[in-house]
Protein backbone atom coordinates (compact mmCIF):
# COMPACT_ATOMS: atom_id res chain seq x y z
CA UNK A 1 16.09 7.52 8.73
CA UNK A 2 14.89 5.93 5.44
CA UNK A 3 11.38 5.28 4.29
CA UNK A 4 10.33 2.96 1.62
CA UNK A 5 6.93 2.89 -0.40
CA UNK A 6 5.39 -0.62 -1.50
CA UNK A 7 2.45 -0.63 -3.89
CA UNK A 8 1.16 -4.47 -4.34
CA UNK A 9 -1.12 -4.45 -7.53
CA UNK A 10 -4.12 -7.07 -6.34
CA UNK A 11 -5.75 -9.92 -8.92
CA UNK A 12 -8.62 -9.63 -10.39
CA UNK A 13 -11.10 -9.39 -7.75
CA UNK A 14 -8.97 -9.75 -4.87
CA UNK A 15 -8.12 -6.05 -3.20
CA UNK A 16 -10.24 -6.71 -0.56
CA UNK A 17 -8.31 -10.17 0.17
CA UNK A 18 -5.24 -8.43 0.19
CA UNK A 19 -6.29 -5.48 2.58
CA UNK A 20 -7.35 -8.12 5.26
CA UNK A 21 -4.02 -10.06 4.48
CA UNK A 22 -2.47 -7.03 4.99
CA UNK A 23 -4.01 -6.26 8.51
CA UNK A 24 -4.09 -9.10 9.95
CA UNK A 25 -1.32 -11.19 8.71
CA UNK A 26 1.47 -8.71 7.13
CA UNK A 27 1.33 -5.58 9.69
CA UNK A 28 0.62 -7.29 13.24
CA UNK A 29 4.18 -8.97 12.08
CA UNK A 30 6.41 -6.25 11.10
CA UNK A 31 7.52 -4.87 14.88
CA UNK A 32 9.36 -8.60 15.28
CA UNK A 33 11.34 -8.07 12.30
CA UNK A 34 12.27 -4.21 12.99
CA UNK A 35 10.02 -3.00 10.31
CA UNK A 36 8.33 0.13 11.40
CA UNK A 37 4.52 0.95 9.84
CA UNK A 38 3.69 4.36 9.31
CA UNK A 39 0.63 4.09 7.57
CA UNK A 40 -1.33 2.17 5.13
CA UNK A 41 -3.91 3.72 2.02
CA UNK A 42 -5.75 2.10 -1.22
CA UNK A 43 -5.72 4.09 -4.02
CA UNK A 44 -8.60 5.33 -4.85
CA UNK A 45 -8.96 4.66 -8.44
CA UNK A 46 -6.90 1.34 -8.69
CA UNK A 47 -7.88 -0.05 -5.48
CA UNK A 48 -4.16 -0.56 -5.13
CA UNK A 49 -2.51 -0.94 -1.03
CA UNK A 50 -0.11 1.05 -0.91
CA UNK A 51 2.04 1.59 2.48
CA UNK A 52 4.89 3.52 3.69
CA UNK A 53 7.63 2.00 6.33
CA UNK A 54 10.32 3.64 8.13
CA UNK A 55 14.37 2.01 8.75
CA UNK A 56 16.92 3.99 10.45
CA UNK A 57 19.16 2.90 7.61
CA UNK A 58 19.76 0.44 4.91
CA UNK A 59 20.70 -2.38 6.14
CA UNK A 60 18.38 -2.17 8.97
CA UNK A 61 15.72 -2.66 5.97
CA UNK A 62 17.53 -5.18 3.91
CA UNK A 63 17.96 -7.45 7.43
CA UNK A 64 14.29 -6.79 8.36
CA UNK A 65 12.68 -7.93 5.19
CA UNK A 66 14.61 -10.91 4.81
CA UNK A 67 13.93 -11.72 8.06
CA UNK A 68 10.53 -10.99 7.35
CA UNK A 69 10.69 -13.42 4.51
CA UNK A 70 11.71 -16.40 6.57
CA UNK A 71 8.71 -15.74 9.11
CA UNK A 72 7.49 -19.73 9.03
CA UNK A 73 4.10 -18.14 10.43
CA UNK A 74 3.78 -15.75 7.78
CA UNK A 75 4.87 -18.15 4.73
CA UNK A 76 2.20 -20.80 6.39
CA UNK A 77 -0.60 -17.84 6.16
CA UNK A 78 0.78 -16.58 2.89
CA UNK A 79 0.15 -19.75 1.46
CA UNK A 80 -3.06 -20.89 3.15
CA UNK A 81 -4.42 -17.07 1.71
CA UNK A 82 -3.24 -18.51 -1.76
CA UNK A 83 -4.80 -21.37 -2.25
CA UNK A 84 -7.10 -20.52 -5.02
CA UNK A 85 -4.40 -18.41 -6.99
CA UNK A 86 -2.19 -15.68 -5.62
CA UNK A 87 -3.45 -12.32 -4.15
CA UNK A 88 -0.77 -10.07 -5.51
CA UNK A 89 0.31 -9.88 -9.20
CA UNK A 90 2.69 -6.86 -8.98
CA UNK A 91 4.51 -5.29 -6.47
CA UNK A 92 6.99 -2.17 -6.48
CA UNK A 93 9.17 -0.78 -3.43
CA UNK A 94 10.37 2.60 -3.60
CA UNK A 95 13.55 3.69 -0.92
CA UNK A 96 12.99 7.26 -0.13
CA UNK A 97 15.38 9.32 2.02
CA UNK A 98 14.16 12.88 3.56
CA UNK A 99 14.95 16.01 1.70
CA UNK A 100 15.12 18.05 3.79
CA UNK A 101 15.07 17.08 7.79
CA UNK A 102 12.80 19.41 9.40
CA UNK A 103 10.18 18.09 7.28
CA UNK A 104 10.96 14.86 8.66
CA UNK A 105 7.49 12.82 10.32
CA UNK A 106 7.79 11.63 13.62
């Protein structure tokens, strides 16, 4: 099992855009492309999203975010969200791999 961590750095007045983005466009999607959700948080002092998925391996996660990225309903409400600038002005993934497997989450 891998994890990976994704931090998306929102424009200038736009966090809140990108949270609802994020729940009701982004997350409802990710079971159809074998991306597995364990949580979601904002950072407290950057009002950054920040969200933590699970893959049983690699290429599990490179094949479900490109498939991800060729969702035609996503791209449509990616696009519709950005018509007055984009949402998002940095993002950074992070592939983590347990330590140590008893700690593992379930």
């Amino acid at each position: 099992m891998i994890y990976e961590m994704r931090i998306y750095d929102h424009a200038e007045g736009r966090a809140e855009d990108v949270r609802e983005r994020f729940r009701d466009e982004v997350a409802p999607r990710f079971s159809k492309h074998g991306i597995d959700l364990v949580a979601a948080f904002v950072e407290p002092d950057t009002d950054r999203l920040v969200y933590l998925t699970r893959f049983p391996d690699e290429e599990a996660r490179k094949r479900g975010w490109e498939s991800f990225k060729g969702d035609q309903e996503w791209l449509a409400a990616k696009a519709e969200s950005e018509r007055d600038g984009p949402m998002v002005v940095k993002q950074h993934a992070t592939v983590l791999m347990p330590a140590m497997s008893d700690l593992l989450l379930n």
